[in-house]
PDB file of N, CA and C in Angstrom:
ATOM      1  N   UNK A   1      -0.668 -10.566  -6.491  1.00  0.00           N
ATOM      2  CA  UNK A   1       0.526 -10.995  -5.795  1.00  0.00           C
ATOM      3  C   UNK A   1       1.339  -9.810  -5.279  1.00  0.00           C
ATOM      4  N   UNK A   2       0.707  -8.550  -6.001  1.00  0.00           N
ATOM      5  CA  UNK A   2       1.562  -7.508  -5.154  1.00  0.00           C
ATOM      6  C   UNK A   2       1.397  -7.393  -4.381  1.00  0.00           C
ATOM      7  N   UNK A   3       0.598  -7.870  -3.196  1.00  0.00           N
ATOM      8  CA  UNK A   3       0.260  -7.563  -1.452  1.00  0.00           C
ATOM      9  C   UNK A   3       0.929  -8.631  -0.755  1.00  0.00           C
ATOM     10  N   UNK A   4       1.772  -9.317  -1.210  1.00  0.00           N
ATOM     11  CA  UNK A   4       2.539 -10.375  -0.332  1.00  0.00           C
ATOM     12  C   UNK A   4       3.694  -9.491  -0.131  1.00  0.00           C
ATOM     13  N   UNK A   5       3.802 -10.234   1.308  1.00  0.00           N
ATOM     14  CA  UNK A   5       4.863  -9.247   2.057  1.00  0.00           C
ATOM     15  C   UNK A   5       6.491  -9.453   1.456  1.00  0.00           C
ATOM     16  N   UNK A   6       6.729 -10.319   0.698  1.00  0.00           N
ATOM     17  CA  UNK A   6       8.040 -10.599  -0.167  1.00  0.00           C
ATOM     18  C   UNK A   6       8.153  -9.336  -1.345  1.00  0.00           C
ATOM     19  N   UNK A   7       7.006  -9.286  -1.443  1.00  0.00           N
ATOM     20  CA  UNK A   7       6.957  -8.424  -3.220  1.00  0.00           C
ATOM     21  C   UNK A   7       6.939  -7.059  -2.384  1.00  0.00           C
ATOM     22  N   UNK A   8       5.981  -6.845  -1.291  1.00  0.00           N
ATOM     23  CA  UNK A   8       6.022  -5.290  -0.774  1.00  0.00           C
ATOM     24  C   UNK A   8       7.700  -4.952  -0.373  1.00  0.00           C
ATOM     25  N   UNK A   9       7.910  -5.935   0.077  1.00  0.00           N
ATOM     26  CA  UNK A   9       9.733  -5.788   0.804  1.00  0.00           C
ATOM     27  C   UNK A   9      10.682  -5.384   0.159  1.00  0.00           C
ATOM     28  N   UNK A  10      10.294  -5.914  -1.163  1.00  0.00           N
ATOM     29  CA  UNK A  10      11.394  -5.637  -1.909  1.00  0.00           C
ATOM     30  C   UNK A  10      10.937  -4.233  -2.591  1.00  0.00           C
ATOM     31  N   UNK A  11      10.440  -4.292  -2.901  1.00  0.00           N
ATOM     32  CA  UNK A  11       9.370  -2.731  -3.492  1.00  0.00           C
ATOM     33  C   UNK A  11       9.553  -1.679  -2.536  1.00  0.00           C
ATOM     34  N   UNK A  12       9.450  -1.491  -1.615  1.00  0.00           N
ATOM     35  CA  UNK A  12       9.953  -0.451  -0.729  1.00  0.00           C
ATOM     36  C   UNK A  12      11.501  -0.270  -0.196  1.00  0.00           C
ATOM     37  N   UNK A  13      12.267  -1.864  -0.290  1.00  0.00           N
ATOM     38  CA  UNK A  13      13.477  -1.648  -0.070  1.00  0.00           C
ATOM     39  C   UNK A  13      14.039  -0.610  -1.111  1.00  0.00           C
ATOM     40  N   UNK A  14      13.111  -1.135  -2.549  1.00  0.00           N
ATOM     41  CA  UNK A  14      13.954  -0.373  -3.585  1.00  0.00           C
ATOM     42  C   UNK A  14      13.873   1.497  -3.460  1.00  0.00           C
ATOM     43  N   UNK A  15      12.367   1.388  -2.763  1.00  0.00           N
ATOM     44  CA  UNK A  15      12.719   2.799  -2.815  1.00  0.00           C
ATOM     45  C   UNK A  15      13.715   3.896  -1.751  1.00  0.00           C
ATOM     46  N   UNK A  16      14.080   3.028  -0.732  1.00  0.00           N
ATOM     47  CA  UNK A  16      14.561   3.525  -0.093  1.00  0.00           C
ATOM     48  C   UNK A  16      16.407   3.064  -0.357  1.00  0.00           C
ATOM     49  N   UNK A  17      16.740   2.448  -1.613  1.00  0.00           N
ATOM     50  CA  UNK A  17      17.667   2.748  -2.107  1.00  0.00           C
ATOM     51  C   UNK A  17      18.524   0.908  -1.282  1.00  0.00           C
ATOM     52  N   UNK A  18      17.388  -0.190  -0.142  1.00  0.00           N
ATOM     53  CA  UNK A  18      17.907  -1.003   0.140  1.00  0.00           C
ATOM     54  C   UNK A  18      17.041  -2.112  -0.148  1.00  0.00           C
ATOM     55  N   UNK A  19      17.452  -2.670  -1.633  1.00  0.00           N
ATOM     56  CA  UNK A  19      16.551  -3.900  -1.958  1.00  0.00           C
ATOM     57  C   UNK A  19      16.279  -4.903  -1.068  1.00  0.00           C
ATOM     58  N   UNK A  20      17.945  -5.361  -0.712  1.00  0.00           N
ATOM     59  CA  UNK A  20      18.220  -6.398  -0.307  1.00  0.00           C
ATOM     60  C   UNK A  20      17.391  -6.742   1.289  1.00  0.00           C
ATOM     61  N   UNK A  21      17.850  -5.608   2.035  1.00  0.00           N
ATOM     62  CA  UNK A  21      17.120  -5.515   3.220  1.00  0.00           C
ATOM     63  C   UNK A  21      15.843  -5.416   3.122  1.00  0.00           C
ATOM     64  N   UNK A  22      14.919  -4.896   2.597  1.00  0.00           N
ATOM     65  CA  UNK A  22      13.478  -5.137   1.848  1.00  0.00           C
ATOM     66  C   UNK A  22      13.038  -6.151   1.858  1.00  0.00           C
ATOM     67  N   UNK A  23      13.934  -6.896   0.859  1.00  0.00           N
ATOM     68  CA  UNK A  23      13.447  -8.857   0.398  1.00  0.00           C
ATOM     69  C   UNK A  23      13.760  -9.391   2.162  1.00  0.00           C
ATOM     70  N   UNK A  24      14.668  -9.338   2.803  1.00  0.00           N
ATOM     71  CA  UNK A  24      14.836  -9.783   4.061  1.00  0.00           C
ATOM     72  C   UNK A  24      13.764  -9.278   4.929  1.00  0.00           C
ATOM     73  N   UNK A  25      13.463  -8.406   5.430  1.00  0.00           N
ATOM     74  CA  UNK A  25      11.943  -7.989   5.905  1.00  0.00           C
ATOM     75  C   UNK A  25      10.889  -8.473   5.358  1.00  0.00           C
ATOM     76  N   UNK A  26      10.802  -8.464   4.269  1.00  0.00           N
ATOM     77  CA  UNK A  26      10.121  -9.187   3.300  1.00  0.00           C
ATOM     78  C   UNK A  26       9.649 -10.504   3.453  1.00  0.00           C
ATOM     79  N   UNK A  27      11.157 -11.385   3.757  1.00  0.00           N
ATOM     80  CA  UNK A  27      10.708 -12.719   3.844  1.00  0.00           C
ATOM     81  C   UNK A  27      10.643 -13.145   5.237  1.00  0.00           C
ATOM     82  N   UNK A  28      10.556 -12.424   6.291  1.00  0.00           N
ATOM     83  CA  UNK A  28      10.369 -12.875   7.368  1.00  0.00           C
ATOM     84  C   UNK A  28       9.430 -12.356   7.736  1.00  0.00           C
ATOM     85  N   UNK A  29       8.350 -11.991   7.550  1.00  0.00           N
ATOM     86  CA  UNK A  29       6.881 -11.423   7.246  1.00  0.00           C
ATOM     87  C   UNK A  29       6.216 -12.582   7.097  1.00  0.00           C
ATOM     88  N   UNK A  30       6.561 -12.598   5.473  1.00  0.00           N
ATOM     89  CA  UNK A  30       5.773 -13.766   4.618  1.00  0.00           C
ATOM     90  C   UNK A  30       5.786 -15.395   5.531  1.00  0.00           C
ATOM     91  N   UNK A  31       7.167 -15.463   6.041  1.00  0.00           N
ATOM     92  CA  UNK A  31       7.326 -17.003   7.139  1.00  0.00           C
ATOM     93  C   UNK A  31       6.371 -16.464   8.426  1.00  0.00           C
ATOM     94  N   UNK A  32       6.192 -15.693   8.806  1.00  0.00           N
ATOM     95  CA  UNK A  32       5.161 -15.479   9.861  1.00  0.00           C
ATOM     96  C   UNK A  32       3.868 -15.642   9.776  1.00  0.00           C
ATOM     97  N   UNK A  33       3.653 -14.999   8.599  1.00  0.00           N
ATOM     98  CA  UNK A  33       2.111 -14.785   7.937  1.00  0.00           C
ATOM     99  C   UNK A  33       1.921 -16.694   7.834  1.00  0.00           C
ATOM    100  N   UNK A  34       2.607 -16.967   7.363  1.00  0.00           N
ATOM    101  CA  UNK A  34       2.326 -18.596   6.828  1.00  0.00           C
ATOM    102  C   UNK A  34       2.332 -19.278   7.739  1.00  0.00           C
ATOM    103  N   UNK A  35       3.016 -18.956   8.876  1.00  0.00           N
ATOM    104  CA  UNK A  35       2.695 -19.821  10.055  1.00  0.00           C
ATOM    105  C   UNK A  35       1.559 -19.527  10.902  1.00  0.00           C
ATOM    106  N   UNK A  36       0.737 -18.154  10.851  1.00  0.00           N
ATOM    107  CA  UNK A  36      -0.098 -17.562  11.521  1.00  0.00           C
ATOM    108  C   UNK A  36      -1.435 -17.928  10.637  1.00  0.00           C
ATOM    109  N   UNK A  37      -1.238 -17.924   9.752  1.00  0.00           N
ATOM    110  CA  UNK A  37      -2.453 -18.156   8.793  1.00  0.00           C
ATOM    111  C   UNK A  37      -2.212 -18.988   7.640  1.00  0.00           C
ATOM    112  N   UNK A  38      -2.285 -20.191   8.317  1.00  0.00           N
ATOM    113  CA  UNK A  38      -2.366 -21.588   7.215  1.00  0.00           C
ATOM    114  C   UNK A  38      -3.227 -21.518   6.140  1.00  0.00           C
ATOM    115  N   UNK A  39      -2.637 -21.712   4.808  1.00  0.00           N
ATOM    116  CA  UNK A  39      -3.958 -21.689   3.687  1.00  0.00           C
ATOM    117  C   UNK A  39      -4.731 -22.879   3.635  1.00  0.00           C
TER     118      UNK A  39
END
């Protein structure tokens, strides 16, 4: 589950000192991905 773009977002937000913006990149990735590639 660490390669979903929610978990990477926030994981790099943290390192760059902006979680929050991370999880937000994050989750508008993950809504793309899911609309682009239905499971």
């Amino acid at each position: 589950m660490v390669s979903r773009p929610l978990v990477v977002g926030v994981l790099a937000g943290l390192v760059v000192g902006q979680p929050v913006l991370g999880a937000t990149i994050g989750a508008i990735l993950e809504l793309y991905l899911l609309v682009s590639f239905p499971t």
